[in-house]
N, C-alpha and C. Protein backbone atom coordinates (compact mmCIF):
# COMPACT_ATOMS: atom_id res chain seq x y z
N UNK A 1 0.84 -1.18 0.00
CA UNK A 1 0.00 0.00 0.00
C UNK A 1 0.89 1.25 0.00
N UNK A 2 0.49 2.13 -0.89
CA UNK A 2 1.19 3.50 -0.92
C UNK A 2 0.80 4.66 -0.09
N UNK A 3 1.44 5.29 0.97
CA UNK A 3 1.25 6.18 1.64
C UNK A 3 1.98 7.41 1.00
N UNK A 4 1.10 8.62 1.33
CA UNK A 4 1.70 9.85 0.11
C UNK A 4 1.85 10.71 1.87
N UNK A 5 2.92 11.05 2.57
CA UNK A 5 2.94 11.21 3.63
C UNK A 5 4.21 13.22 3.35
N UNK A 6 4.04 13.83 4.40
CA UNK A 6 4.92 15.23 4.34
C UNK A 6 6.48 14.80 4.07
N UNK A 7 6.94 15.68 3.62
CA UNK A 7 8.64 14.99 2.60
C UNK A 7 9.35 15.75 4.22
N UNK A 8 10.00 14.49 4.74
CA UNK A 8 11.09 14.75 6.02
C UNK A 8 12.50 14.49 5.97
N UNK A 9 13.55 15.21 6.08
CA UNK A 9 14.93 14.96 6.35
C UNK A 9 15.37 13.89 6.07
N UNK A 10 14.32 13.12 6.37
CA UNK A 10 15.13 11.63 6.64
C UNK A 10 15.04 10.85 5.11
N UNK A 11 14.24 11.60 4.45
CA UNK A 11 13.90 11.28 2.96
C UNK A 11 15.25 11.69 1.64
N UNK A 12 15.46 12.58 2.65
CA UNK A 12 16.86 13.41 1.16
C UNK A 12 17.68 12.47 0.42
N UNK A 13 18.26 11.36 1.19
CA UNK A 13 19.16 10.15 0.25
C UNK A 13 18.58 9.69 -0.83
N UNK A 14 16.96 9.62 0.04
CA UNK A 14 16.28 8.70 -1.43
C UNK A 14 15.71 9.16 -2.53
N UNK A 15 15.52 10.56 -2.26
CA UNK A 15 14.77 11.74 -2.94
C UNK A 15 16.41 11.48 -3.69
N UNK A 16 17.30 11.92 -3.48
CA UNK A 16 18.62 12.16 -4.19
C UNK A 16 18.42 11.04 -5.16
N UNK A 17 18.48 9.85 -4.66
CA UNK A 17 18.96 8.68 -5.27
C UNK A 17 17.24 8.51 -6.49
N UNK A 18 16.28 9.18 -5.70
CA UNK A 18 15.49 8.93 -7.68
C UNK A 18 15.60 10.03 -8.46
N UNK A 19 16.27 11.26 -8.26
CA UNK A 19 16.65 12.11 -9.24
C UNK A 19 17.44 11.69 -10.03
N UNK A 20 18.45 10.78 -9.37
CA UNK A 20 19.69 10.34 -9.55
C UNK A 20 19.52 9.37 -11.01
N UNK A 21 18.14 8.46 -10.76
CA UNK A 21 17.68 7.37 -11.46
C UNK A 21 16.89 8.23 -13.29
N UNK A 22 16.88 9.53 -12.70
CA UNK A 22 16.21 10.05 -13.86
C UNK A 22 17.51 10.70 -14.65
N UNK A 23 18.76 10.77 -14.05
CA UNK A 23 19.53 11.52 -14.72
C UNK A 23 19.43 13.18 -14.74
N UNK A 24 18.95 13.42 -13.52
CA UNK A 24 18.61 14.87 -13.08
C UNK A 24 19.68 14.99 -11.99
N UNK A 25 20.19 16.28 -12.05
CA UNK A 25 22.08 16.29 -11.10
C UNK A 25 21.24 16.73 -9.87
N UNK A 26 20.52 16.59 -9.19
CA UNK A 26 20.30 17.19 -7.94
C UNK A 26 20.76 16.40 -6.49
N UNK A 27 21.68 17.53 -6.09
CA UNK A 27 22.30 16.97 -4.65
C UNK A 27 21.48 17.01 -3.67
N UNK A 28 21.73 16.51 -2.35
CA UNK A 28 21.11 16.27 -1.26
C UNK A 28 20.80 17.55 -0.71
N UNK A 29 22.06 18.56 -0.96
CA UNK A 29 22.12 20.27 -0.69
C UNK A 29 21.14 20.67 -1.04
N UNK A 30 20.81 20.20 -2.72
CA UNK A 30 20.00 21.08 -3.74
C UNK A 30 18.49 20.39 -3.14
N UNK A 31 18.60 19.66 -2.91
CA UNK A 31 16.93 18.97 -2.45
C UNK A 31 16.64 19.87 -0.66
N UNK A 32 17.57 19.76 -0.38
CA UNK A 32 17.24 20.36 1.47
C UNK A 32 17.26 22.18 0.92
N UNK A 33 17.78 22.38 -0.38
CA UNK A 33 17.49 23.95 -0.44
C UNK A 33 15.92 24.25 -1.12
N UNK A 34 15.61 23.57 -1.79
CA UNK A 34 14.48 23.38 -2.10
C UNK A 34 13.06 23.28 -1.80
N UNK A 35 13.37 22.35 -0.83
CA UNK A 35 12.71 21.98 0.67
C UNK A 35 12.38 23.14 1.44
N UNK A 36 13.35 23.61 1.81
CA UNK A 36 13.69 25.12 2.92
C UNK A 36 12.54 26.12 1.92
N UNK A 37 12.61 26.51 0.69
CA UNK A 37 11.71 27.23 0.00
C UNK A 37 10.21 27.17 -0.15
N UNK A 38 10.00 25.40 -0.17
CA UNK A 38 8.79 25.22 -0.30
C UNK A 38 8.47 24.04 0.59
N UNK A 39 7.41 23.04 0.15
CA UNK A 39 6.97 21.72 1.30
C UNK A 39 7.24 20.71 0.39
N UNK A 40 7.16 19.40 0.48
CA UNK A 40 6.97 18.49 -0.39
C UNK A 40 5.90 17.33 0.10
N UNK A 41 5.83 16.22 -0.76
CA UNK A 41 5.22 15.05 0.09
C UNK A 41 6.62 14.06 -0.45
N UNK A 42 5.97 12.83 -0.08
CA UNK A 42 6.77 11.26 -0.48
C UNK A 42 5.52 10.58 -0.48
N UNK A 43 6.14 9.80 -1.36
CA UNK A 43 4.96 8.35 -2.05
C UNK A 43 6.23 7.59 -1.08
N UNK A 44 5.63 6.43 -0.48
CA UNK A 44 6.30 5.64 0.75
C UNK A 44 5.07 3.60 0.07
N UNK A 45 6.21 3.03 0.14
CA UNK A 45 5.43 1.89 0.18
C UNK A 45 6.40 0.83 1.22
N UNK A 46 5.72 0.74 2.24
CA UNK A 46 6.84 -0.08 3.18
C UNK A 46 7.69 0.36 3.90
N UNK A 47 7.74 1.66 3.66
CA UNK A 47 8.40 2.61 4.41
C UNK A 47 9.34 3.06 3.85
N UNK A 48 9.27 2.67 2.39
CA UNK A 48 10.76 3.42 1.31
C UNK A 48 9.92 4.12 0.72
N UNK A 49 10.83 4.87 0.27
CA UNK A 49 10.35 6.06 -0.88
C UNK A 49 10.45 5.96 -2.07
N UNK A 50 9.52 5.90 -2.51
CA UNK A 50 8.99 5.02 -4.16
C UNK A 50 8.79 7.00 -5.12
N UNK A 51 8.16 7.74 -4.53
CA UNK A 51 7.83 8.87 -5.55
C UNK A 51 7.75 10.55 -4.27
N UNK A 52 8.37 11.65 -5.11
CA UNK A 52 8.38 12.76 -4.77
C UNK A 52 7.66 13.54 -5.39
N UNK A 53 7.20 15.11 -4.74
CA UNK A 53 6.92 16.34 -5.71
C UNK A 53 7.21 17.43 -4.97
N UNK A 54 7.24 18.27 -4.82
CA UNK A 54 7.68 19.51 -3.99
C UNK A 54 7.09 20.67 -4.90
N UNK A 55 6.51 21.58 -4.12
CA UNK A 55 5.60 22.75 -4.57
C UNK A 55 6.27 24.02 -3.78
N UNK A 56 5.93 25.10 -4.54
CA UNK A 56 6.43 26.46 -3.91
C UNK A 56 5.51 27.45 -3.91
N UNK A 57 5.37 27.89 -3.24
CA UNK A 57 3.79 28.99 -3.13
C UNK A 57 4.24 30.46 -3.09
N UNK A 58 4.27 31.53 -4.44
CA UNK A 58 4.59 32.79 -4.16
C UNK A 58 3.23 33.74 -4.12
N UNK A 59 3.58 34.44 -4.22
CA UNK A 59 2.58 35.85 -4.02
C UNK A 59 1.28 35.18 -4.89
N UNK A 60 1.28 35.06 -6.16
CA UNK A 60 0.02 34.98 -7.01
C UNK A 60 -0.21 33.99 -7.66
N UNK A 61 0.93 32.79 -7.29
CA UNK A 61 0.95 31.68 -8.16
C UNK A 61 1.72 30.56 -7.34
N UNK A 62 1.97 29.39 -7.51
CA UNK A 62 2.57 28.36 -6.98
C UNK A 62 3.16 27.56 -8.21
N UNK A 63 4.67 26.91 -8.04
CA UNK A 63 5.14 26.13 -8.98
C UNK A 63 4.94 24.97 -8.25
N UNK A 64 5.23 23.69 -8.70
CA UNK A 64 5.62 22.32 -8.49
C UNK A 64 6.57 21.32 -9.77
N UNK A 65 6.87 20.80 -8.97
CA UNK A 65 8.18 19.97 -9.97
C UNK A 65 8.54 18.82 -8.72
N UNK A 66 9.86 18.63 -9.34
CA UNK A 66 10.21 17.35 -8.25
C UNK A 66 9.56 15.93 -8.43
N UNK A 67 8.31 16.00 -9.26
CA UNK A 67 7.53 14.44 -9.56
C UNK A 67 8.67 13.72 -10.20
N UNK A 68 8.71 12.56 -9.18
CA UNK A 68 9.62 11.56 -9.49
C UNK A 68 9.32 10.32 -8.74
N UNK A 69 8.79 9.63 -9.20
CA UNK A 69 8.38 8.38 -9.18
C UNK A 69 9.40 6.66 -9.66
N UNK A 70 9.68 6.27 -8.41
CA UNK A 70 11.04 5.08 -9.04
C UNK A 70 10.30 4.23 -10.27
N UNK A 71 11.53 3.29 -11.12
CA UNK A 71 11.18 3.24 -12.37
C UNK A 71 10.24 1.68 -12.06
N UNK A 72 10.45 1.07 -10.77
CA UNK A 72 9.98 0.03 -10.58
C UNK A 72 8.67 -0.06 -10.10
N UNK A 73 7.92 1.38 -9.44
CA UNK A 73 6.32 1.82 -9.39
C UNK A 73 6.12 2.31 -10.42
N UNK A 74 6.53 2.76 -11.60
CA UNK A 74 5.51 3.68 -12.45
C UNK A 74 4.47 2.57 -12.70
N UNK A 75 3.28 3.85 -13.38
CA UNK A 75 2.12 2.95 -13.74
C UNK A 75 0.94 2.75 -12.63
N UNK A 76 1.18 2.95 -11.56
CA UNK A 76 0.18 2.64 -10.35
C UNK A 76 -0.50 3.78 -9.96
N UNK A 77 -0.71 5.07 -11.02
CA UNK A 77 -1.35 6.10 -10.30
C UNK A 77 -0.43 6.93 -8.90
N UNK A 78 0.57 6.67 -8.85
CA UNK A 78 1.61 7.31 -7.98
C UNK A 78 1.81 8.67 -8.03
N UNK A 79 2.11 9.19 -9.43
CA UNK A 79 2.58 10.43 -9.42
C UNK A 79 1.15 11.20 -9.75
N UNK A 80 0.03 10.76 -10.01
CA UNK A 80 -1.23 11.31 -9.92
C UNK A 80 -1.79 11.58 -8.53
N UNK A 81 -1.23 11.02 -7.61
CA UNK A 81 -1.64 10.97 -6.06
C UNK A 81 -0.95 11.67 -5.76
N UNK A 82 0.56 11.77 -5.70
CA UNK A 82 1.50 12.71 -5.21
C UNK A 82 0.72 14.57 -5.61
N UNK A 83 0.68 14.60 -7.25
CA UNK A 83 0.52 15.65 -7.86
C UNK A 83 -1.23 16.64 -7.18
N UNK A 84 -1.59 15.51 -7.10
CA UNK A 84 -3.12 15.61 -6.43
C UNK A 84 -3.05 16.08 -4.93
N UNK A 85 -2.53 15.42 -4.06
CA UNK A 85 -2.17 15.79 -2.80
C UNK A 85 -1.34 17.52 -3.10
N UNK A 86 -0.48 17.66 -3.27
CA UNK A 86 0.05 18.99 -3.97
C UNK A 86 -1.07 19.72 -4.00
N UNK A 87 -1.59 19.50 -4.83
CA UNK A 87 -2.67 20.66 -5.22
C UNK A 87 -3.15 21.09 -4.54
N UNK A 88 -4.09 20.13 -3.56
CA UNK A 88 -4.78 20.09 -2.76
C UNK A 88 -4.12 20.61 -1.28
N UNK A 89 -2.59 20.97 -1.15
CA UNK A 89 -2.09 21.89 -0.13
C UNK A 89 -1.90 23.15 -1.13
N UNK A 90 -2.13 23.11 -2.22
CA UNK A 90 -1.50 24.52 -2.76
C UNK A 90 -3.01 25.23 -2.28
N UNK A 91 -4.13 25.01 -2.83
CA UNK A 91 -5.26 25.35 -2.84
C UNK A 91 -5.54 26.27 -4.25
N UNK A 92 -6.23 27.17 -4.28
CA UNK A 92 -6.53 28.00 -5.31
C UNK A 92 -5.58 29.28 -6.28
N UNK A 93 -4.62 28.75 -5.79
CA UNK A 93 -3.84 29.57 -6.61
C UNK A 93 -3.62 28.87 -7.64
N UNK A 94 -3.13 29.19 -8.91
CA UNK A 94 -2.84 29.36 -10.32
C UNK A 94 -1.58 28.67 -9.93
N UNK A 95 -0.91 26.95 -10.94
CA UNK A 95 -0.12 26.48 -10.44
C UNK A 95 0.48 26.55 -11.59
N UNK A 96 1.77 26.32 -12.16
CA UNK A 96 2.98 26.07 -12.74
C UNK A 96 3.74 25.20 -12.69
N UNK A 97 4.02 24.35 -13.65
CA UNK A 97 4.55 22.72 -13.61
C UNK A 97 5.25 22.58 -15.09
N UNK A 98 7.04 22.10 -14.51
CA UNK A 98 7.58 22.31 -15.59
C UNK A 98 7.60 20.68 -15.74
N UNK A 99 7.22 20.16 -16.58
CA UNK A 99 7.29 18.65 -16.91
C UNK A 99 7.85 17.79 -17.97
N UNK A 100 8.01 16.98 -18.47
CA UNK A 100 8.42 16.43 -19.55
C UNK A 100 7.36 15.86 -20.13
N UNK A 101 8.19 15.77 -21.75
CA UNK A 101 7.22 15.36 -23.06
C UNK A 101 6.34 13.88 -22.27
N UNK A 102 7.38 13.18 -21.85
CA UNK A 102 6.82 11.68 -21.41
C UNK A 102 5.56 11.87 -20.42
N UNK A 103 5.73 12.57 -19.37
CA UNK A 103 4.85 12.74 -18.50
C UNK A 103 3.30 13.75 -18.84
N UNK A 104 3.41 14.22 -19.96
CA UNK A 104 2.50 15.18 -20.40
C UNK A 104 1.04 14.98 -20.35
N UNK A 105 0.73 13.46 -21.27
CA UNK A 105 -0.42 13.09 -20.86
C UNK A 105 -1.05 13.06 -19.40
N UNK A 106 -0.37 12.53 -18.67
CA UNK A 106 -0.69 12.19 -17.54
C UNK A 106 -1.53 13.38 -16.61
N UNK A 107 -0.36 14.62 -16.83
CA UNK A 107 -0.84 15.66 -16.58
C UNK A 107 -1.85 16.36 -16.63
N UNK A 108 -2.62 16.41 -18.32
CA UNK A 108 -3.41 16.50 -18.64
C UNK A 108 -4.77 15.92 -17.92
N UNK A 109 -4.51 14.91 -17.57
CA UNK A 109 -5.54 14.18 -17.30
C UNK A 109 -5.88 14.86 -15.61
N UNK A 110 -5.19 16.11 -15.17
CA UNK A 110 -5.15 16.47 -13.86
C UNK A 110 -5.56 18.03 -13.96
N UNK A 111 -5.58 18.09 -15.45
CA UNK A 111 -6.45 19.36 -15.64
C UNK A 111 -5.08 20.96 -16.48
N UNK A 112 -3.59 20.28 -16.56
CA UNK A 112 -2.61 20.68 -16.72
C UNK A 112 -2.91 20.92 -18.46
N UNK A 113 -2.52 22.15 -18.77
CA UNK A 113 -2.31 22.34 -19.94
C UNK A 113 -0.99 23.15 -20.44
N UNK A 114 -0.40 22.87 -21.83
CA UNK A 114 0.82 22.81 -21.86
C UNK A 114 0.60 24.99 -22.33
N UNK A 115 1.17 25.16 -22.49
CA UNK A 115 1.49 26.65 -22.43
C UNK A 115 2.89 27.10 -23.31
N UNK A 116 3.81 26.55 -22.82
CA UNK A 116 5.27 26.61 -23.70
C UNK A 116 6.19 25.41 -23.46
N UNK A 117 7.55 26.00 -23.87
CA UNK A 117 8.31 25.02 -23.82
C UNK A 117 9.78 25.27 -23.13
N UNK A 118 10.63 24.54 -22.44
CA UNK A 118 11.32 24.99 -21.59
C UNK A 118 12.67 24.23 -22.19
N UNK A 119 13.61 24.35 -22.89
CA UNK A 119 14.82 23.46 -23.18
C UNK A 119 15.47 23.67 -21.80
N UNK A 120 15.92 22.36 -21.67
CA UNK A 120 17.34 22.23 -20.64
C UNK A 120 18.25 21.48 -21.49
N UNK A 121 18.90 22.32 -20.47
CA UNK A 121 20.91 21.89 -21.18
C UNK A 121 21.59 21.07 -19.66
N UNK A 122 22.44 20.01 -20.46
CA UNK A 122 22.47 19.18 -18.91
C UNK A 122 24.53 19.16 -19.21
N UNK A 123 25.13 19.32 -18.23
CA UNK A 123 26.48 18.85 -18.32
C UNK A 123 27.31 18.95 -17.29
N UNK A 124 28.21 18.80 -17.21
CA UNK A 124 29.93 19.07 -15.71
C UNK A 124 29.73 20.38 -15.86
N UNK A 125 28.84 21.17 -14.96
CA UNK A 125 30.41 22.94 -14.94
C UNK A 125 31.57 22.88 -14.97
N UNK A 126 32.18 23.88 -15.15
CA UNK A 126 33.89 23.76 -15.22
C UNK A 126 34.56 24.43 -13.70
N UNK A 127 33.45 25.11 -13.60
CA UNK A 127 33.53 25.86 -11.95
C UNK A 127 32.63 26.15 -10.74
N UNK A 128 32.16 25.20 -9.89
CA UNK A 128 31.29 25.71 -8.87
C UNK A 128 31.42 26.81 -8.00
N UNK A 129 32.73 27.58 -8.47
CA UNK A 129 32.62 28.88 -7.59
C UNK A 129 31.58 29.75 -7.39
N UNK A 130 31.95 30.69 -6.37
CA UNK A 130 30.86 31.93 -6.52
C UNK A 130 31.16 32.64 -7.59
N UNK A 131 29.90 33.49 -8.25
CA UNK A 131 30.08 34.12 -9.11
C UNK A 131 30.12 35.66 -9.31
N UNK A 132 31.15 36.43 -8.78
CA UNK A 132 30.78 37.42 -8.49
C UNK A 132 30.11 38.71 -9.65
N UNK A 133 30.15 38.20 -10.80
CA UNK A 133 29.14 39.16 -11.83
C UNK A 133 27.55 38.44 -11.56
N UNK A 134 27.47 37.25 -11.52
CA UNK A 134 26.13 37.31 -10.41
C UNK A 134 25.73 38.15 -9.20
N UNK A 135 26.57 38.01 -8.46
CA UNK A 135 26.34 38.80 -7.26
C UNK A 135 26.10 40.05 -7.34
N UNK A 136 27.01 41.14 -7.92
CA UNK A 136 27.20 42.18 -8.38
C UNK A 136 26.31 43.08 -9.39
N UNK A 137 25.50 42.28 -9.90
CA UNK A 137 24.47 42.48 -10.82
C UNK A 137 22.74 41.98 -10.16
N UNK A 138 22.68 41.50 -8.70
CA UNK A 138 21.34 41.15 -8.71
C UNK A 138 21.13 42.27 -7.83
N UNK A 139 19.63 43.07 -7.98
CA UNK A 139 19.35 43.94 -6.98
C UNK A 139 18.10 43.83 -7.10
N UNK A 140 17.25 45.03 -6.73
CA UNK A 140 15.95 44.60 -6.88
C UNK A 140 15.19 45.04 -7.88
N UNK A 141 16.02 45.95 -8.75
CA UNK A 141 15.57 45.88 -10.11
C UNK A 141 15.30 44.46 -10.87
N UNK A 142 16.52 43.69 -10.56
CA UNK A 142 16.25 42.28 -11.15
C UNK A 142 15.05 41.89 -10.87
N UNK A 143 14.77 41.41 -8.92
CA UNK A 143 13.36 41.18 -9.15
C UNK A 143 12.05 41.16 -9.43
N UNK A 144 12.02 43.21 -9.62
CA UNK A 144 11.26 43.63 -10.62
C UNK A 144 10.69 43.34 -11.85
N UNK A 145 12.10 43.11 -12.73
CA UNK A 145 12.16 42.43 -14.08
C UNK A 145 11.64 40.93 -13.68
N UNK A 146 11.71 40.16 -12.96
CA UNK A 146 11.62 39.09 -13.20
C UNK A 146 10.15 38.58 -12.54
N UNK A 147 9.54 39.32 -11.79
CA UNK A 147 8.04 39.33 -11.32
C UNK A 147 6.94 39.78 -12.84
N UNK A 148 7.95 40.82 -13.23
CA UNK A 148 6.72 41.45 -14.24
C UNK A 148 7.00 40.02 -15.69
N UNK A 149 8.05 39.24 -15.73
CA UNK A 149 7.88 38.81 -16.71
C UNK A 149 7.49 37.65 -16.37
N UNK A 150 7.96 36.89 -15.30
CA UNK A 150 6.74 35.44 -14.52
C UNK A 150 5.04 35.99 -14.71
N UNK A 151 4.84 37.23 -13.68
CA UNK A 151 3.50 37.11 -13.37
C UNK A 151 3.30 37.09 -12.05
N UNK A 152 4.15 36.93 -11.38
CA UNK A 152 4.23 36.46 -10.04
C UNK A 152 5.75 37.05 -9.28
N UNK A 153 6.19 37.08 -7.95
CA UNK A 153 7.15 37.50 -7.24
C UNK A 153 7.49 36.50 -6.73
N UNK A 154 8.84 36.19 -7.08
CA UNK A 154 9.76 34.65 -6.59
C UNK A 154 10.98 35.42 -5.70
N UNK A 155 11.09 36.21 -5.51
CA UNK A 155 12.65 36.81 -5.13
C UNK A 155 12.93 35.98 -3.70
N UNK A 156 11.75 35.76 -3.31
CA UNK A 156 12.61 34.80 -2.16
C UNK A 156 13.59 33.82 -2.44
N UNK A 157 13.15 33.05 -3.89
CA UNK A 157 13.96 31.97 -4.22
C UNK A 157 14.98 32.69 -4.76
N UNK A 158 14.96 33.25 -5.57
CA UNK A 158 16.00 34.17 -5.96
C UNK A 158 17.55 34.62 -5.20
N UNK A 159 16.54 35.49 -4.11
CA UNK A 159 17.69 35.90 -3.25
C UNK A 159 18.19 34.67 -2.35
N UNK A 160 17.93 33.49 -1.94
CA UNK A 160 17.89 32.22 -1.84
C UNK A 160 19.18 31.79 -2.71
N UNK A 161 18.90 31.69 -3.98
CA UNK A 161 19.70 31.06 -4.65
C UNK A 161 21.35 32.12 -4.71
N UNK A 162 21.40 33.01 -4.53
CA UNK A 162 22.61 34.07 -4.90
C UNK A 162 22.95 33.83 -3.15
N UNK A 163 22.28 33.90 -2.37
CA UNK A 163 23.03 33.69 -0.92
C UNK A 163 23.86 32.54 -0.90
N UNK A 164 22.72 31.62 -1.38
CA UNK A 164 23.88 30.36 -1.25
C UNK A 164 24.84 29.62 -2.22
N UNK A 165 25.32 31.38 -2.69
CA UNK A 165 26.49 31.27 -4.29
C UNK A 165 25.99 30.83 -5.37
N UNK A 166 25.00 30.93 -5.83
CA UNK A 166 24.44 30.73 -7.57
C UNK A 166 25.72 31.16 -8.27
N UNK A 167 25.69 29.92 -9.47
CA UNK A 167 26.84 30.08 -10.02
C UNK A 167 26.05 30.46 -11.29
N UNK A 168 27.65 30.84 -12.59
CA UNK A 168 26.83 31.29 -13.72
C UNK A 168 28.24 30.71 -14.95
């Protein structure tokens, strides 16, 4: 039986280890920074962690991402329960979900409609340093610019991400 239960500390290895399974680089750091921004749940069967999602709630809108479901549950309505539970803590705000081609249908079927398209580029940086023309360049003009062109005000994550050295 699948329990879709609040995403806790004690979850980060395994949360790591099915990003890991999708070929998505996210560290244990990057999942507990994530976390810290927004809530998540876990899909749990037996007391392991079979599927994730994590949602973020700003001013006028809420994102979610993080659906990740191991390759040995897909198919069982998992990431429809996860995504559902989500919602159902986001409540009535206007949600945002960056997803893949594969997962699209599914979505759909949850009331998700596609809008645009998002390329990612995946590889080694050459430098995890800080970046100081990042730094040096974010103020709150940026988040200005970047509310009026979302729709919404993220600068928490924002200033979030440059505190804890966003690289470029």
């Amino acid at each position: 039986m699948i329990q879709i239960v609040p995403f806790a500390k004690e979850y980060l290895l395994a949360a790591e280890a099915l990003s890991t399974q999708q070929g998505w680089p996210h560290t244990v750091a990057e999942w507990q920074q994530m976390l810290a921004l927004g809530q998540g749940l876990a899909a749990l069967q037996n007391g392991q962690v079979v599927g994730t999602t994590l949602s973020w709630t700003h001013d006028r809108a809420a994102t979610l991402g993080m659906v990740i479901v191991d390759q040995e549950h897909r198919g069982q309505g998992i990431a429809a329960r996860l995504v559902q539970a989500a919602l159902d803590r986001i409540g009535d705000l206007p949600v945002v979900l960056t997803a893949t081609d594969m997962a699209r249908r599914g979505y759909a079927r949850l009331g998700f409609e596609k809008v645009g398209m998002v390329d990612t580029c995946r590889g080694v940086p050459v430098s995890l340093s800080r970046d100081p023309d990042v730094e040096a360049g974010f103020s709150d003009e940026v988040l200005v610019l970047d509310a009026a062109a979302r729709g919404w005000d993220r600068s928490h994550v924002l200033r979030s991400l440059i505190a804890g050295g966003a690289t470029c």
